[in-house]
C-alpha atoms as a PDB file:
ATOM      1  CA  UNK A   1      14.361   8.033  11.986  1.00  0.00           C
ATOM      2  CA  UNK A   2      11.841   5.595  10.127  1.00  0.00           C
ATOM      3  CA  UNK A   3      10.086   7.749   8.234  1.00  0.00           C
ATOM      4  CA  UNK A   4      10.584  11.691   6.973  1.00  0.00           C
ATOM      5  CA  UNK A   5       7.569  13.822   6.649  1.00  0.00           C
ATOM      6  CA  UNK A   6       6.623  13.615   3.527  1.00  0.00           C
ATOM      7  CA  UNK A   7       5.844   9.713   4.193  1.00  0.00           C
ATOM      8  CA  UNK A   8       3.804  10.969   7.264  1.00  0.00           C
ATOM      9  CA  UNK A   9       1.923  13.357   5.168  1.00  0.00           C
ATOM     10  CA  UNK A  10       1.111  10.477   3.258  1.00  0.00           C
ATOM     11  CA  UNK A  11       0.336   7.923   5.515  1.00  0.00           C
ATOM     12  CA  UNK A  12      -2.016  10.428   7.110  1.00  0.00           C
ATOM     13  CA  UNK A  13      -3.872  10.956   3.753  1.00  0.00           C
ATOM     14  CA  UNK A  14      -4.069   7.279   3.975  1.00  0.00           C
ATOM     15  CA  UNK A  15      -5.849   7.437   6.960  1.00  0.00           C
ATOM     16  CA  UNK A  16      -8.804   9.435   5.422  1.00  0.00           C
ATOM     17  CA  UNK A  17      -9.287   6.282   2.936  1.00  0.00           C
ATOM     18  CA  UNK A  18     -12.712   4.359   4.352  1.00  0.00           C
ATOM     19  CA  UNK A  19     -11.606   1.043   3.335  1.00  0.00           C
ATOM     20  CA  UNK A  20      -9.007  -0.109   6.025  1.00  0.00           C
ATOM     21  CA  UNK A  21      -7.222  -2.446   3.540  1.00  0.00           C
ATOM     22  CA  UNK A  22      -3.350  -4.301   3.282  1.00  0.00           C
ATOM     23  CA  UNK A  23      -1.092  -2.155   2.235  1.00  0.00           C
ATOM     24  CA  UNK A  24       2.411  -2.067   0.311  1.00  0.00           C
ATOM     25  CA  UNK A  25       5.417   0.134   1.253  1.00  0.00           C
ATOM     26  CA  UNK A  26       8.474  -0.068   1.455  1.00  0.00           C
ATOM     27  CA  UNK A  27       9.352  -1.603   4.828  1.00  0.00           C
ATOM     28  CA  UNK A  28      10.428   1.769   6.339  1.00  0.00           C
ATOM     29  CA  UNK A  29       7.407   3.125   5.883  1.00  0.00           C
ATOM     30  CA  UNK A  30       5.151   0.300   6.424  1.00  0.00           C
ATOM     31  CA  UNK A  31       6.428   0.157  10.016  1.00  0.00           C
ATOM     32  CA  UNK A  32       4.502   3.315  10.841  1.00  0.00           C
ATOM     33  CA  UNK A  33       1.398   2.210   8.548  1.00  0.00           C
ATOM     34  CA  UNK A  34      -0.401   0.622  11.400  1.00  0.00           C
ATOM     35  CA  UNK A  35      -0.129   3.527  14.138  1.00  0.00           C
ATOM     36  CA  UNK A  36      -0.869   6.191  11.827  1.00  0.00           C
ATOM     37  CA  UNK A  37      -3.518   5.154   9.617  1.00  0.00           C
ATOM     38  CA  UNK A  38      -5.209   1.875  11.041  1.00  0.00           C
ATOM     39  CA  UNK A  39      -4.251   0.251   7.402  1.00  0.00           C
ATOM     40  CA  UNK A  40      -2.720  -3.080   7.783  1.00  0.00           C
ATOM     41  CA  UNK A  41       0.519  -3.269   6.323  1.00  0.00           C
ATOM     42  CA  UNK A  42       1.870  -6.374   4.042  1.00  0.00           C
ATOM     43  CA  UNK A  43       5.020  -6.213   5.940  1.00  0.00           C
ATOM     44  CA  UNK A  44       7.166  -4.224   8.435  1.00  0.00           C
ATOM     45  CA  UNK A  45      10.842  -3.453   8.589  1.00  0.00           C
ATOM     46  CA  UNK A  46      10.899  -5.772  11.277  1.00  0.00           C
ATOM     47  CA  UNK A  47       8.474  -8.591  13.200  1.00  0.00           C
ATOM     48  CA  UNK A  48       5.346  -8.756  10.451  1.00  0.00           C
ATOM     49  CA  UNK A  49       5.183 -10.267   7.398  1.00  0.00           C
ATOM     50  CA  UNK A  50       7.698 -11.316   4.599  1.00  0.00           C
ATOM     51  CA  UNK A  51       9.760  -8.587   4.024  1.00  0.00           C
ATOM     52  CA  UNK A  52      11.044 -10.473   0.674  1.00  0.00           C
ATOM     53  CA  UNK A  53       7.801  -9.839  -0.739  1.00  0.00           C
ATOM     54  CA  UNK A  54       8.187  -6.061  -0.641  1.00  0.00           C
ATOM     55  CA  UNK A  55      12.040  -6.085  -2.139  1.00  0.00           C
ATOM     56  CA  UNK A  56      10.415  -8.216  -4.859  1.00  0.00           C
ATOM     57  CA  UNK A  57       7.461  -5.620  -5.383  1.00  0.00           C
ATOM     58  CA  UNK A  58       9.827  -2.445  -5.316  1.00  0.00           C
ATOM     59  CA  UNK A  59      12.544  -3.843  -7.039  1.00  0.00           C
ATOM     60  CA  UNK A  60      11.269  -4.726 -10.078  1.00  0.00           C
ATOM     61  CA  UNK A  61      10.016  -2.746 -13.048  1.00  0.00           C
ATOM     62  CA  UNK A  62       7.466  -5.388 -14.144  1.00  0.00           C
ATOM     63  CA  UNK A  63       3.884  -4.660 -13.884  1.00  0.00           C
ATOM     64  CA  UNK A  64       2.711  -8.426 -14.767  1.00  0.00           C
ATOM     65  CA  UNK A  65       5.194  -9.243 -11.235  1.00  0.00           C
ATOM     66  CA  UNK A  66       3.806  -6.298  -9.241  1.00  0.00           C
ATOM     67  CA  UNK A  67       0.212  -6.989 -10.125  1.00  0.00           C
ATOM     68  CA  UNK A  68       0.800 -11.294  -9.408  1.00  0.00           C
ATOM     69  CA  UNK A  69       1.740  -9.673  -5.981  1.00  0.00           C
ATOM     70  CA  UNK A  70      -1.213  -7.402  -5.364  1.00  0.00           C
ATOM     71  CA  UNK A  71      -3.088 -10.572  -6.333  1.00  0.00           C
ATOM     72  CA  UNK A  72      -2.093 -12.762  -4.116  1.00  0.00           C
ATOM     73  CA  UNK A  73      -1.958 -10.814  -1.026  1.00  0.00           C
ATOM     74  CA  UNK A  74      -5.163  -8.875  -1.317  1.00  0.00           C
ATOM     75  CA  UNK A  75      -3.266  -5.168  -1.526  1.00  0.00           C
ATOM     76  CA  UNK A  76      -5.648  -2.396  -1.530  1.00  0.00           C
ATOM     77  CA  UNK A  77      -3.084   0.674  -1.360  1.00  0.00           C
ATOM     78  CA  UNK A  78       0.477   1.269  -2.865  1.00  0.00           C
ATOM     79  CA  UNK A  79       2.406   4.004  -1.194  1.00  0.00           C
ATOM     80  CA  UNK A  80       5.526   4.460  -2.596  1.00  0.00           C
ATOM     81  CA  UNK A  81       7.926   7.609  -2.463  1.00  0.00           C
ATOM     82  CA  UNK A  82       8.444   7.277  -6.066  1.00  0.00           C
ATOM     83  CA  UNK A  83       5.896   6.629  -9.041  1.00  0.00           C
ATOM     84  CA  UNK A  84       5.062   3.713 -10.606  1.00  0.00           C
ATOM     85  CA  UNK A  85       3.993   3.036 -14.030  1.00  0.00           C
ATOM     86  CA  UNK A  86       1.561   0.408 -13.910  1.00  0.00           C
ATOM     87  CA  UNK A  87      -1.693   1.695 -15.155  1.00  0.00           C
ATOM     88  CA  UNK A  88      -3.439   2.215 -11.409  1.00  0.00           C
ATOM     89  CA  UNK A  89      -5.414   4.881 -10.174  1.00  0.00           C
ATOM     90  CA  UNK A  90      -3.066   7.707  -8.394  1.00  0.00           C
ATOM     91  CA  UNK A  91      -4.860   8.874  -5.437  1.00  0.00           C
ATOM     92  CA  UNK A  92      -1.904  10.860  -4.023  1.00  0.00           C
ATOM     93  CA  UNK A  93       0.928  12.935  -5.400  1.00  0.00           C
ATOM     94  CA  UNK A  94       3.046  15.177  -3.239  1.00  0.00           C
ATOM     95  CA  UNK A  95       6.687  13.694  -3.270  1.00  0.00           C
ATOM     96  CA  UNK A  96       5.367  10.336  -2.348  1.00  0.00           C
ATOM     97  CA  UNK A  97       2.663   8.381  -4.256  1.00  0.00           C
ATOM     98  CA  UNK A  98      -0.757   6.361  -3.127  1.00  0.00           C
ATOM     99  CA  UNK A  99      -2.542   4.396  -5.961  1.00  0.00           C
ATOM    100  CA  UNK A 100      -6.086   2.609  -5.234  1.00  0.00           C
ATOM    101  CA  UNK A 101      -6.618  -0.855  -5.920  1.00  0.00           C
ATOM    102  CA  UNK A 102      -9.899  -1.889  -7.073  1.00  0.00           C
ATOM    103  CA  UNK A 103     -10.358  -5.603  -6.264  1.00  0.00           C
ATOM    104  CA  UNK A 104     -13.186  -7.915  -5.716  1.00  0.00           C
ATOM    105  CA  UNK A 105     -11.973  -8.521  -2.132  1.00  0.00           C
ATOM    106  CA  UNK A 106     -11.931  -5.158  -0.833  1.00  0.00           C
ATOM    107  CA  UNK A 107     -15.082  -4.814   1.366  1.00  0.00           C
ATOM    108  CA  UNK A 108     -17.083  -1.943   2.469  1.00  0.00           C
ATOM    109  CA  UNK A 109     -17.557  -2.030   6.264  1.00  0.00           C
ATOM    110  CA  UNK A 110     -20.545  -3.635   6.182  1.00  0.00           C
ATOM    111  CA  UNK A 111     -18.470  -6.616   4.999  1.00  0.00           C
ATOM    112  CA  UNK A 112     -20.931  -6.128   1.547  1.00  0.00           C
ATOM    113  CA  UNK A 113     -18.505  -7.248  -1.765  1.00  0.00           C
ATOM    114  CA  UNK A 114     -18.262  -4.898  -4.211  1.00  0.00           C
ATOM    115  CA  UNK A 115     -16.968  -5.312  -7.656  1.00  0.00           C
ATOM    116  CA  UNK A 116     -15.604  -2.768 -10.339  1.00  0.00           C
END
């Protein structure tokens, strides 16, 4: 079993989010990212993307690391089943945890940019 569901709950609410943007979970749960919401994952428990990257985001406690990481990969979502302390906008809350990313590069689906 991949994911439990609570993180199916949540990748569902994920799925009501108009911008279809990367996304950060833990590799468990990014694995079912994809089918469930059309959000593209950083990386999957297996096949896609550097896993590394996500042990380094979830395993550390420093926001300056976490946000270098959002940075460089263009993450519009965090979903992670347990919170995180970094100052970003909590957009779900029920035993796991989505937080928006606002970020020059996320585009509307007009491909306009929009800054905030």
């Amino acid at each position: 079993k991949i994911i439990d569901k609570n993180n199916y709950e949540a990748i569902s609410f994920l799925s009501t989010q108009p911008i279809k943007n990367k996304v950060i979970s833990t590799p468990e749960i990014s694995t079912a990212i994809y089918p469930i919401s059309k959000h593209q994952p950083l990386a999957t428990l297996y096949f896609y993307g550097d896993r590394n990257i996500l042990d380094k985001f979830f395993e550390t406690n420093d926001c300056n690391i976490k946000n270098q990481i959002i940075d460089e990969n263009k993450i519009s979502y965090i979903l992670s089943e347990n919170p995180i302390d970094c100052n970003w906008e909590i957009i779900y809350n029920k035993k796991n945890f989505i937080y928006k990313l606002r970020k020059a590069w996320q585009t509307y689906s007009t491909n306009k940019k929009f800054l905030f």
